[in-house]
Each structure stands twice: as C-alpha cells, then as structure tokens.
N, C-alpha and C. Protein backbone atom coordinates (compact mmCIF):
# COMPACT_ATOMS: atom_id res chain seq x y z
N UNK A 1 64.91 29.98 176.02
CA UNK A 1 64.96 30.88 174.87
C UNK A 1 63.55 31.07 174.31
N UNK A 2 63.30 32.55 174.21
CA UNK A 2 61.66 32.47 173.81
C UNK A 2 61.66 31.95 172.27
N UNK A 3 60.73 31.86 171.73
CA UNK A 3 60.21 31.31 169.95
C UNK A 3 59.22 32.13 169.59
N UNK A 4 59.98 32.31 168.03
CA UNK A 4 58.64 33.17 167.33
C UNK A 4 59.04 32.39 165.78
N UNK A 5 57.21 32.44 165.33
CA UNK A 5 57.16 32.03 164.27
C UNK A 5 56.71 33.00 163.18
N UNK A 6 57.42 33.41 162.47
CA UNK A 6 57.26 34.54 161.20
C UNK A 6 56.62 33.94 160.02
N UNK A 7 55.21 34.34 159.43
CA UNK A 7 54.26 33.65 158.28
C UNK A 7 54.19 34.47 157.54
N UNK A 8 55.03 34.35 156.52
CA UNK A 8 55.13 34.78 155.22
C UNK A 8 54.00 34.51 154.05
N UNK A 9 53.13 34.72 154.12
CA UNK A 9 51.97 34.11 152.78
C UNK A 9 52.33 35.00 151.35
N UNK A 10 52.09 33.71 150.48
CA UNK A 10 52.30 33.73 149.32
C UNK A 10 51.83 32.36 148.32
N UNK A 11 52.35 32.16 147.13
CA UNK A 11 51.86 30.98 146.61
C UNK A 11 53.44 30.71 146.10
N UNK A 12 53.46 29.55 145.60
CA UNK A 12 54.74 29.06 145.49
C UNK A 12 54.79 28.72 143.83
N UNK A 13 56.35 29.04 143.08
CA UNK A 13 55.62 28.92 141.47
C UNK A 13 56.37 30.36 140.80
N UNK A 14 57.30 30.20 140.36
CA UNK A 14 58.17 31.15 139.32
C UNK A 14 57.07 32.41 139.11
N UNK A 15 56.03 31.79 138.59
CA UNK A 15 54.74 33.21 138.05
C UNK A 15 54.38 33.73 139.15
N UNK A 16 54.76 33.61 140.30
CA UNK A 16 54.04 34.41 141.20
C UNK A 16 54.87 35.00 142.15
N UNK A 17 56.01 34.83 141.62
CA UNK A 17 57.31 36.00 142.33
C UNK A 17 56.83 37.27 141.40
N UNK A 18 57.23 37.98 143.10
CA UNK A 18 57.08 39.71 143.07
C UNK A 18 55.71 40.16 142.51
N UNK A 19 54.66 39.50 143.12
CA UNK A 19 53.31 39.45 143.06
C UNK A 19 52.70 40.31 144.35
N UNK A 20 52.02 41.27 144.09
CA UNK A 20 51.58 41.67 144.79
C UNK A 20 50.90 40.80 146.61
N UNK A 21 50.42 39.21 145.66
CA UNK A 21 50.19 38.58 146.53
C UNK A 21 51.06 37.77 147.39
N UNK A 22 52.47 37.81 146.64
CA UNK A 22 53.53 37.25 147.83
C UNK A 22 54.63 38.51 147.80
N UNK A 23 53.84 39.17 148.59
CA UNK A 23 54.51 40.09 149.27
C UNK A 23 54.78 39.47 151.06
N UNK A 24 54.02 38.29 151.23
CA UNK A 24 54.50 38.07 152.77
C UNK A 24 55.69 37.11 152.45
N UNK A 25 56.04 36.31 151.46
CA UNK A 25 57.46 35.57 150.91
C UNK A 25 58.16 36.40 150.66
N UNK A 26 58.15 38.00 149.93
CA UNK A 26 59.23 39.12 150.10
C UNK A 26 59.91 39.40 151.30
N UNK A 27 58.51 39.88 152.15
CA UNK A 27 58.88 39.79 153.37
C UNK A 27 60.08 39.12 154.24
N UNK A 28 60.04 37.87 153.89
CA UNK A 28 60.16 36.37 154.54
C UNK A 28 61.73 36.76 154.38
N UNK A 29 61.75 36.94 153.19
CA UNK A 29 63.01 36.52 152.03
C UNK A 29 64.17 37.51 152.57
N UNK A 30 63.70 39.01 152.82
CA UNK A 30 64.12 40.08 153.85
C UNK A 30 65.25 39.91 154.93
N UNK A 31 64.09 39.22 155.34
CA UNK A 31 64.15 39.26 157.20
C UNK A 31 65.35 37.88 157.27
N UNK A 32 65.18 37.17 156.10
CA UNK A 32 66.28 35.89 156.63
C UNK A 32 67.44 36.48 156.21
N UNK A 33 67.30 36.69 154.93
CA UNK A 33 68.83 37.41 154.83
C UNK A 33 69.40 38.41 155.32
N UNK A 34 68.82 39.57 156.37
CA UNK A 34 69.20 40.58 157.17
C UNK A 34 69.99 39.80 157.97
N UNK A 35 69.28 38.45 158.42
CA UNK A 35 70.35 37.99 159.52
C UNK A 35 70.55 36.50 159.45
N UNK A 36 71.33 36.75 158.21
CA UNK A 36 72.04 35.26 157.67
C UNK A 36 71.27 34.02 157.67
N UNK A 37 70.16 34.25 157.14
CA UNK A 37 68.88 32.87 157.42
C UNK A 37 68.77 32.67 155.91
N UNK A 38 68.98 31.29 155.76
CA UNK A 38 69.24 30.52 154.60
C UNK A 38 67.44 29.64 154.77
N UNK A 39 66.85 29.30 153.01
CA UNK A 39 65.49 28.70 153.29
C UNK A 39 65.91 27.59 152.88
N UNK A 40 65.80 26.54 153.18
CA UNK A 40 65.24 25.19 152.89
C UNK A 40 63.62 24.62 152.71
N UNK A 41 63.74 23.52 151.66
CA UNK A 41 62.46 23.21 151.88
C UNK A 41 62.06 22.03 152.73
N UNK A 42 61.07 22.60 153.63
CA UNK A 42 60.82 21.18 154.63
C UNK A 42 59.77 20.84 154.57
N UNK A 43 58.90 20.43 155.82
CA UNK A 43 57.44 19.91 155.68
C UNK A 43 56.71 21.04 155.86
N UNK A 44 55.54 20.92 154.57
CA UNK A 44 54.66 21.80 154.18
C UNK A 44 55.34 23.39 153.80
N UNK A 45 56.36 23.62 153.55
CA UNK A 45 57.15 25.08 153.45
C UNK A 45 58.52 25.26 153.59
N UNK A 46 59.04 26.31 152.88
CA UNK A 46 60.27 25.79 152.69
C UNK A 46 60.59 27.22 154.30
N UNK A 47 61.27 26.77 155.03
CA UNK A 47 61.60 27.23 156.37
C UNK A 47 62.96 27.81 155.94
N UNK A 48 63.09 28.96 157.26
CA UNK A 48 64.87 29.40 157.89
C UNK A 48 64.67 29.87 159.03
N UNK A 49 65.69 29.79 160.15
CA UNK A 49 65.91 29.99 161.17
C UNK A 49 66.97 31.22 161.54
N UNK A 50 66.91 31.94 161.86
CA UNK A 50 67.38 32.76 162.71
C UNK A 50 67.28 33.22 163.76
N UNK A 51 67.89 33.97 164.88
CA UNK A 51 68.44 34.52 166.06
C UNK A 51 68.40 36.30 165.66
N UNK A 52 67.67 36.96 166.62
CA UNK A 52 67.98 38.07 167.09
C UNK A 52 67.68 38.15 168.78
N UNK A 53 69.65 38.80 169.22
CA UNK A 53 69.85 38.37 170.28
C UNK A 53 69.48 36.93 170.98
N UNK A 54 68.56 37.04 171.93
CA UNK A 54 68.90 35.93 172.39
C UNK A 54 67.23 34.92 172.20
N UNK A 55 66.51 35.11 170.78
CA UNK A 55 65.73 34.73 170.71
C UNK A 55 65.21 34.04 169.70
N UNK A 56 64.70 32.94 168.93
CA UNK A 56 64.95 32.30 167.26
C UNK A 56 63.61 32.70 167.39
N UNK A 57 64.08 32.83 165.95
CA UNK A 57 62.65 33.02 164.77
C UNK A 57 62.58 31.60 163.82
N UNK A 58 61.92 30.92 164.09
CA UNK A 58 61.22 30.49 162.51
C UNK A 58 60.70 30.69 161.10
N UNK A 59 61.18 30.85 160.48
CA UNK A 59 60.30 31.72 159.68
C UNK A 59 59.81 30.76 158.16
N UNK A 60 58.79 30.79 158.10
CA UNK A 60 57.94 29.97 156.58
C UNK A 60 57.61 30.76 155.57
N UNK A 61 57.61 29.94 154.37
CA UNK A 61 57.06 30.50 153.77
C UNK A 61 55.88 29.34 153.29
N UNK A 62 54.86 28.85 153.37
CA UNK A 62 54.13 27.93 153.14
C UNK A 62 53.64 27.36 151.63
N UNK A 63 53.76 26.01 151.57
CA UNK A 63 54.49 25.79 150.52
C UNK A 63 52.86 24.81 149.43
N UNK A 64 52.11 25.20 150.55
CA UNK A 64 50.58 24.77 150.81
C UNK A 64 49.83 25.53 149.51
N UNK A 65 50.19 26.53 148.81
CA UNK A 65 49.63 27.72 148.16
C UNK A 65 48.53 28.69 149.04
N UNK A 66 47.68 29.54 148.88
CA UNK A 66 47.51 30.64 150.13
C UNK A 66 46.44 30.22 150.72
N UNK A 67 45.06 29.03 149.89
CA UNK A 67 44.46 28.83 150.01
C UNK A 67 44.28 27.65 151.62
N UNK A 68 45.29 26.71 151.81
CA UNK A 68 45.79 26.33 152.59
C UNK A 68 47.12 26.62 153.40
N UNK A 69 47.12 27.88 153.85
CA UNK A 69 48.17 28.51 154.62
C UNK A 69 47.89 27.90 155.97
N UNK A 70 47.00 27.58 156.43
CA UNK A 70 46.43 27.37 158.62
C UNK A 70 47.34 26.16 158.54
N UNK A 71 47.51 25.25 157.12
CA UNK A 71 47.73 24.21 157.62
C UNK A 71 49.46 23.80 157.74
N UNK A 72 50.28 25.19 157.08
CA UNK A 72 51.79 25.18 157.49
C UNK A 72 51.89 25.62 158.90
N UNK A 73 51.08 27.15 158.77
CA UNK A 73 50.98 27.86 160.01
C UNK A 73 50.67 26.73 161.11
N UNK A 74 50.01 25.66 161.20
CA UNK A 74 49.44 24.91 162.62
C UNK A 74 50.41 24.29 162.73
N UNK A 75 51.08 23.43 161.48
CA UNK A 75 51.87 22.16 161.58
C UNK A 75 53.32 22.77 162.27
N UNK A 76 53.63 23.86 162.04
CA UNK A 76 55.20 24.89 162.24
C UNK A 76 55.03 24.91 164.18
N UNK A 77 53.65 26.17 164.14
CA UNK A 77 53.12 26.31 165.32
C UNK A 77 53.64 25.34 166.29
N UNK A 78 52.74 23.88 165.90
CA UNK A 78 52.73 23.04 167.42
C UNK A 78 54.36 22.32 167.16
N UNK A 79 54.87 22.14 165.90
CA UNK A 79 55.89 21.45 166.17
C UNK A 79 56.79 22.01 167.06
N UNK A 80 57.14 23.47 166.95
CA UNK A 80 58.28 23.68 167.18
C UNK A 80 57.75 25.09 168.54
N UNK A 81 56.71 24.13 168.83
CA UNK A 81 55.79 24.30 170.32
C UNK A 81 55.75 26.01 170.82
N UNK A 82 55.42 26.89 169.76
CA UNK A 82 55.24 28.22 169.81
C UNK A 82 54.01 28.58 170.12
N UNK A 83 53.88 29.49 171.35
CA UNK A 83 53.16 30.48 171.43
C UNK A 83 52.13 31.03 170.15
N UNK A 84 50.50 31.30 170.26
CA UNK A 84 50.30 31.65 169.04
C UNK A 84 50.16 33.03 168.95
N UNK A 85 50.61 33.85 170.40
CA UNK A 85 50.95 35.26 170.55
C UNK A 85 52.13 35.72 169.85
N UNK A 86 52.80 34.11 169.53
CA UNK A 86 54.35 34.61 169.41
C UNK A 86 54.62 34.08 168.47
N UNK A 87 53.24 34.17 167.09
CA UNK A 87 53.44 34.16 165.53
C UNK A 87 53.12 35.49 165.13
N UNK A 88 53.41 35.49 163.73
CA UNK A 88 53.63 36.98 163.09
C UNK A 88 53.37 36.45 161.67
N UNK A 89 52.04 37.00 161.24
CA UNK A 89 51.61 36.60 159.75
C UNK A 89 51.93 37.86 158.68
N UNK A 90 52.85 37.89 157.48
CA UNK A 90 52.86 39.16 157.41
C UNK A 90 51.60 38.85 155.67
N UNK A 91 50.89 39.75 155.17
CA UNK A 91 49.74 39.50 153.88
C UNK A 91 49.58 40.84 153.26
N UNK A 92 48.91 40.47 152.43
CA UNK A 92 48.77 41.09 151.24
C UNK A 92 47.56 42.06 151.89
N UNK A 93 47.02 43.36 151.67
CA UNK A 93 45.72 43.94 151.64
C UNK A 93 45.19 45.28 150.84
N UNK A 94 44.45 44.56 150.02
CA UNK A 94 43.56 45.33 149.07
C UNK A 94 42.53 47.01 149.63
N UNK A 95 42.21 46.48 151.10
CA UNK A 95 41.81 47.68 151.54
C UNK A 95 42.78 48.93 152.38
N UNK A 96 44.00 48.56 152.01
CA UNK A 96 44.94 49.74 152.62
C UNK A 96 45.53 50.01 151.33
N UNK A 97 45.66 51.67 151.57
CA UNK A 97 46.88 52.10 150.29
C UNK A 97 48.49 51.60 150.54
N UNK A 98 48.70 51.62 149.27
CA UNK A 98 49.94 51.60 148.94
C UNK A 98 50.84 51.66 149.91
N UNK A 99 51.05 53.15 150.66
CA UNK A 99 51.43 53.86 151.58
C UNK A 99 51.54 53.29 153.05
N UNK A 100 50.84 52.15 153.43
CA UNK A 100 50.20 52.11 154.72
C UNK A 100 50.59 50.78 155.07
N UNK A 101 51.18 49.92 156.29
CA UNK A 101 50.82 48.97 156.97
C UNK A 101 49.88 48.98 158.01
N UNK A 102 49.62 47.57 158.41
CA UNK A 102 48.76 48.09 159.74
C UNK A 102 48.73 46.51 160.18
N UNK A 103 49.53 46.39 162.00
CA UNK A 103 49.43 45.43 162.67
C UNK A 103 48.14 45.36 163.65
N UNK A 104 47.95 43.92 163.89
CA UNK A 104 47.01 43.68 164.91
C UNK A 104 46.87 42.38 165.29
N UNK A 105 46.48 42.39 166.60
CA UNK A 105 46.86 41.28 167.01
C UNK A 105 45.59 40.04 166.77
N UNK A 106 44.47 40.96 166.41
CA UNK A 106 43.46 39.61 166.05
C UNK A 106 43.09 40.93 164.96
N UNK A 107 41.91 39.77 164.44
CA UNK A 107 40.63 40.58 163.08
C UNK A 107 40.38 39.52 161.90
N UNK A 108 39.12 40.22 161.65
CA UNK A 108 38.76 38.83 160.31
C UNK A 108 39.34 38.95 159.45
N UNK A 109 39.45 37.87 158.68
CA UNK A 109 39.97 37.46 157.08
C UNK A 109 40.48 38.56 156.47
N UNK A 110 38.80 39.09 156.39
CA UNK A 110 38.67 40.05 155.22
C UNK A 110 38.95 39.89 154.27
N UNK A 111 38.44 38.81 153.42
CA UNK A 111 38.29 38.32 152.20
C UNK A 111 39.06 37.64 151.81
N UNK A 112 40.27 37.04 152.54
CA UNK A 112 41.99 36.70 151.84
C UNK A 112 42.00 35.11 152.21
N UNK A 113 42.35 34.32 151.11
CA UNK A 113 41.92 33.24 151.45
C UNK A 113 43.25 32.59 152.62
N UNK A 114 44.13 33.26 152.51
CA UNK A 114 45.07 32.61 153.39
C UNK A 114 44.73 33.03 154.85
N UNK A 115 44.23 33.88 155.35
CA UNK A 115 43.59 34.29 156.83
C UNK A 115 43.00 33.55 156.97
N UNK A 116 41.68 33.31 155.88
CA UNK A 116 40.65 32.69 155.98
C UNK A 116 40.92 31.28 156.90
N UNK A 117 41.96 30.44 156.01
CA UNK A 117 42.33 29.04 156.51
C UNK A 117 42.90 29.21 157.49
N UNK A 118 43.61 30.15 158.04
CA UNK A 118 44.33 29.67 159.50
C UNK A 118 43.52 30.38 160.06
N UNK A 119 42.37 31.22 159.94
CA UNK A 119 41.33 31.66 160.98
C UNK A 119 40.49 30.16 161.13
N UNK A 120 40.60 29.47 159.88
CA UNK A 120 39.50 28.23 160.02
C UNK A 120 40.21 26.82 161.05
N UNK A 121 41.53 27.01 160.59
CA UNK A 121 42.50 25.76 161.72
C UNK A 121 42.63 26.34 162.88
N UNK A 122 43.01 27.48 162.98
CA UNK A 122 43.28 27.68 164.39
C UNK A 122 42.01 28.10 165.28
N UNK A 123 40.83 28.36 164.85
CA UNK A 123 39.27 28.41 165.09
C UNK A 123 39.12 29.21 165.73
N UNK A 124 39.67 30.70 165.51
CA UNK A 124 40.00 32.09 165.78
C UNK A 124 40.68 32.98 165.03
N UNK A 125 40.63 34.22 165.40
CA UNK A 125 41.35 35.21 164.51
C UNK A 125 42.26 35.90 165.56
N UNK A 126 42.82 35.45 166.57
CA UNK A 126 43.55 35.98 167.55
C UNK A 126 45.22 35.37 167.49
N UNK A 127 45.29 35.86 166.18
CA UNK A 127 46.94 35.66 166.29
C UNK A 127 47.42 36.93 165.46
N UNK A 128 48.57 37.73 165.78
CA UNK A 128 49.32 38.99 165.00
C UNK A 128 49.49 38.91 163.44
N UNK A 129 49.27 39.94 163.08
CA UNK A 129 49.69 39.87 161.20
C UNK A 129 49.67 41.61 160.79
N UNK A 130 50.60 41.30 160.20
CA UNK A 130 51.01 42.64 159.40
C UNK A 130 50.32 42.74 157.95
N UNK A 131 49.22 43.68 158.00
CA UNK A 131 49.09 43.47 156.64
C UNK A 131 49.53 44.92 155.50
N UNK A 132 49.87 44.07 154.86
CA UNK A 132 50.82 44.83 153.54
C UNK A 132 49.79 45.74 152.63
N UNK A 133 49.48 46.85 152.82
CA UNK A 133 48.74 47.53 151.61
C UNK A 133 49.23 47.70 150.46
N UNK A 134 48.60 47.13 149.97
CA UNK A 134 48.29 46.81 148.05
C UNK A 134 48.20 47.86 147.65
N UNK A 135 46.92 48.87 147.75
CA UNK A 135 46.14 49.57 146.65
C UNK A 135 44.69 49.11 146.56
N UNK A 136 44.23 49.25 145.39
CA UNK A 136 42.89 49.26 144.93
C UNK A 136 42.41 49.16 143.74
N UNK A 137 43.77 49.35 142.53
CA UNK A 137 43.52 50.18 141.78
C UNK A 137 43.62 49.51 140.34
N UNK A 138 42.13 49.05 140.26
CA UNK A 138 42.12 47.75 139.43
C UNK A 138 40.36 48.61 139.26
N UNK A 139 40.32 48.10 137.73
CA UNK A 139 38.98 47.83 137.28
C UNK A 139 37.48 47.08 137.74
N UNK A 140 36.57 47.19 137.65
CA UNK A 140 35.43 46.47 137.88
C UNK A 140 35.92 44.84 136.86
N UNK A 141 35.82 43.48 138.26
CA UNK A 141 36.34 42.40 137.44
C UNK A 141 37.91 42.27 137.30
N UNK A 142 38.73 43.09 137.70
CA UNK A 142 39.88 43.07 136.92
C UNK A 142 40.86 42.83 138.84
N UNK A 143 40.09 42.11 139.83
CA UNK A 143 40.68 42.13 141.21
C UNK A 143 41.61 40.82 141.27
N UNK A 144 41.40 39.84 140.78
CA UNK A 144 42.35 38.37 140.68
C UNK A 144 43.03 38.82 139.53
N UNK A 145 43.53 39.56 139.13
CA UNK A 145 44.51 40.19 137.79
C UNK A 145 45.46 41.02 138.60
N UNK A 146 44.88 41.93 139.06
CA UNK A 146 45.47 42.81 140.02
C UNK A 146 46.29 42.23 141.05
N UNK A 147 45.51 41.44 141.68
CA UNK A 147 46.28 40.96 142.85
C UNK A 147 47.38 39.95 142.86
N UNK A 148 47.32 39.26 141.10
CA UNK A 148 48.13 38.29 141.15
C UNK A 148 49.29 39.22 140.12
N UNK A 149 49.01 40.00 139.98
CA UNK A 149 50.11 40.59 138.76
C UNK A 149 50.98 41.32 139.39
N UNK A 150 51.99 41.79 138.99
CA UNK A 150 53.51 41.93 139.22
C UNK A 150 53.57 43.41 139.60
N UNK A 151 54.18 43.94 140.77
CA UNK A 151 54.09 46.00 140.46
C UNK A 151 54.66 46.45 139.46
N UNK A 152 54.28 47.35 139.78
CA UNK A 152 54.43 48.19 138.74
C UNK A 152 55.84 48.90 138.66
N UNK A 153 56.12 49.16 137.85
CA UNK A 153 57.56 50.21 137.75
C UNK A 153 57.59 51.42 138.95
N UNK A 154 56.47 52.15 138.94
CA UNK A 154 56.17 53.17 139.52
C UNK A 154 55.71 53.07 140.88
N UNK A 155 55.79 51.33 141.81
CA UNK A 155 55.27 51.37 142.70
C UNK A 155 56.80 50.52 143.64
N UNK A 156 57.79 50.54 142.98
CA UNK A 156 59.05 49.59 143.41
C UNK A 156 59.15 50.22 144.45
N UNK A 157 59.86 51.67 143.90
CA UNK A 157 60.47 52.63 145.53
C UNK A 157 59.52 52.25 146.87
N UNK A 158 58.04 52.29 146.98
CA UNK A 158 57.73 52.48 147.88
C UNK A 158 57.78 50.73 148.40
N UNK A 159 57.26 50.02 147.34
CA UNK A 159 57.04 48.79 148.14
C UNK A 159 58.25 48.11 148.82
N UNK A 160 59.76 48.61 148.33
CA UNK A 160 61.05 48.22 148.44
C UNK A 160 61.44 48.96 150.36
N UNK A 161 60.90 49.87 150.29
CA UNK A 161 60.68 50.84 151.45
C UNK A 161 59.87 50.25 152.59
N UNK A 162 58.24 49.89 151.94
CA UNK A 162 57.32 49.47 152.85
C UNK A 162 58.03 47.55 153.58
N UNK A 163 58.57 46.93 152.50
CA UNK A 163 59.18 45.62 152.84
C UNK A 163 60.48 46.02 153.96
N UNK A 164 61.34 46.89 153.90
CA UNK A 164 62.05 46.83 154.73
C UNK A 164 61.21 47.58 156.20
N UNK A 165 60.63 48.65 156.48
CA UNK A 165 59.52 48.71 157.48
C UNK A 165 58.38 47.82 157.98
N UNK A 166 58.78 46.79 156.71
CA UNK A 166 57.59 45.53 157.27
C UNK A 166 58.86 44.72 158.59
N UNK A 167 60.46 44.16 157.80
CA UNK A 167 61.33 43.89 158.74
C UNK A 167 61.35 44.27 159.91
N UNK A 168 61.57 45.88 159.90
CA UNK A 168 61.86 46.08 161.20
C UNK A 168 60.32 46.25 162.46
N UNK A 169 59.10 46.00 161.28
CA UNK A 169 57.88 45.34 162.67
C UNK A 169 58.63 44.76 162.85
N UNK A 170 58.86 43.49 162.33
CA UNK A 170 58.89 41.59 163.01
C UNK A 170 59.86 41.82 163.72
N UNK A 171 60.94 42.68 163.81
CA UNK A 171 62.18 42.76 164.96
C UNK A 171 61.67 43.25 166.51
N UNK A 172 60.81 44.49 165.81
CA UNK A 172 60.14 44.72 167.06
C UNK A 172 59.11 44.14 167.94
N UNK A 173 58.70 43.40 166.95
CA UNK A 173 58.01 42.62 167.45
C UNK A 173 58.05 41.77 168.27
N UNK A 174 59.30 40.97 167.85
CA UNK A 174 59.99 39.77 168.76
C UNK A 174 60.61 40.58 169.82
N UNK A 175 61.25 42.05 169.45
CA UNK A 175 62.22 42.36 171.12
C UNK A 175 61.46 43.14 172.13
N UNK A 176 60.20 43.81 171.18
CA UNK A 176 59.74 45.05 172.32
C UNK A 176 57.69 44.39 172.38
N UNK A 177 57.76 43.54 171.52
CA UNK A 177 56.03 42.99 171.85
C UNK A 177 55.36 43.85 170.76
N UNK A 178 54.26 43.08 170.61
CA UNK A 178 52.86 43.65 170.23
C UNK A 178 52.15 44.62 170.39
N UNK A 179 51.87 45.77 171.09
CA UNK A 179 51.40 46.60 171.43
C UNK A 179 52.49 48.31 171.53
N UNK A 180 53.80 48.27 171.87
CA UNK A 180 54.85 49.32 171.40
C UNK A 180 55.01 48.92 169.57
N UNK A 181 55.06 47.41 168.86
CA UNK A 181 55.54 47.49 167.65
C UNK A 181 54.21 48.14 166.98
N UNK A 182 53.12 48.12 167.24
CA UNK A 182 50.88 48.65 166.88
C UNK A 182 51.30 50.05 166.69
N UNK A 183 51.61 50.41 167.90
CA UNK A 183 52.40 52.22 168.58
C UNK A 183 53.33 53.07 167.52
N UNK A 184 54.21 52.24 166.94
CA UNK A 184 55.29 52.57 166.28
C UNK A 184 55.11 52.43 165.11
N UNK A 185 54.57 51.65 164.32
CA UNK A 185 54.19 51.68 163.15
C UNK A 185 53.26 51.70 162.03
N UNK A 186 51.59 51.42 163.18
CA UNK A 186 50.81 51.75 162.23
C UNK A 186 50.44 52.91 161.72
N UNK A 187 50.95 54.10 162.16
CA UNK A 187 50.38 55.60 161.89
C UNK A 187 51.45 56.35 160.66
N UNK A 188 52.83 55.21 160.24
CA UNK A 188 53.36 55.55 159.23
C UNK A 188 53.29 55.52 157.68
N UNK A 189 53.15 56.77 157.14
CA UNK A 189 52.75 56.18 156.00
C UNK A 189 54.16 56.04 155.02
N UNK A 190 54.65 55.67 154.11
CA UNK A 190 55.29 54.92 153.04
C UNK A 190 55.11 56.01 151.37
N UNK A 191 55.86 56.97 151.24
CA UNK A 191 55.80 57.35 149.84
C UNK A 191 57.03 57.67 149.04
C-alpha cells in the first residue's frame, strides 16, 4: 500500500484558529473529515489517518508551533517510513493573491518560518507544498498583524472555495502524482 504524508502548518492555541496563518490546519481539518478522519493528539502533532482507495494518508497538524514544523514533518516522515516525494506541505503565502494557489515540488522558504525548519531538517527544499495565497494587504509594519489575524468577512467565500480546491490537490495528488496535480491547478484562479 503506497503512504502519503499530508503537512498541515499552523500554530496550535484557540487565538490562532482561522488565521490566515493556519490555513494549512484548515486544510488538514478538510481533508480528514471529507473522508471520515478523526485527529488525535500524538507525538509532536495531533495526527488522522485516512484511505483514498487503496492508499493512506497521514495527515498532521504539528503541534511544534510553525517555527519548528521540520521537526513533526521528520519525526511523522521516518516513522511511518514515507517517501519524501510522497509528503504534501500545504502554507500560508503572502506573495500570491488571494485568488491563487500554486504547487511545487521543491523552492525556498521564502520567508515562512515553517519551510524554513523543514528546509533546515530535511537539508533541502525538495519536498511538495501547496502554498495558500494570503494577499498582501497590510500596511508598512503591520505584516505579523496581518498574517496572524483572522479574515475578513469579505474574504470567507473565496478562502472557503480556495480550502476545498486546496483538498482536491492533495487527492490528486496522492491518485494522479505531482506533475498532472502542478497541470491542473496552478493556473486556477479563486474569486
């Protein structure tokens, strides 16, 4: 049976639900309950497991806060002896609109401290991640406000939209690969 591990980043903490920055725990939260995946909390993150067809997902949400994400992501990774082709990080990003995802299978940080650390544990940037466009649209100074604060009224529809198109990457991901799920969804935009 193949294995995939689904990385939800976020920080863990009542104040930081429906945060722009745990939008990869929205994610998470999605995809388990589409297909009956209940979370528990285990080591380093609270985990759920599910099956599509004939293949399990893992899925975390890391329980590390974002700053130390490499170190759920590694500990999940080798335990449960996955492929690191056959993880799926989904994050937050400040340089895409609203409107926009965009997968890939490697690339830097780009400023986010949770890339940062599992680019720093895993001592590469060659593992898949979906990243979630944010916006921009914050003041000079006003970017750790922005990013940790809650959407907006006026931004639900789409992000409610863009989270379920974030799901059906990670499905495709796991049934049709990396390179048809790149094909299929980064050129969509979300309004």
């Amino acid at each position: 049976m193949n294995k995939y591990l689904v990385v939800g980043l976020g920080n863990i903490g009542d104040e930081y639900n429906f945060t722009r920055h745990n939008i990869g725990f929205d994610c998470a939260d999605v995809l388990a309950a589409k297909h009956n995946g209940t979370f528990s909390i285990d080591r380093l993150a609270s985990k759920a497991t599910i099956k599509i067809k004939n293949k399990a997902i893992i899925i975390i949400k890391p329980s590390t806060y974002m700053n130390l994400s490499g170190k759920a992501f590694k500990y999940w990774m080798d335990k449960e002896n996955i492929l690191v082709e056959n993880t799926f990080t989904i994050v937050d990003d400040l340089a895409l609109p609203l409107s926009t995802i965009r997968i890939k299978g490697s690339g830097r940080d780009a400023g986010h401290n949770g890339l940062k650390n599992i680019q720093e544990t895993l001592g590469h940037d060659k593992y898949p991640k979906l990243r979630f466009g944010i916006g921009s649209e914050f003041s000079k100074g006003a970017q750790i406000n922005f990013v940790l604060g809650k959407w907006k009224p006026e931004e639900l529809d789409v992000v409610k939209k863009k989270i379920m198109l974030s799901v059906e990457a990670i499905e495709s991901f796991v049934m049709q690969g990396l390179d048809k799920t790149m094909n299929q969804f980064n050129n969509q935009l979300i309004t």
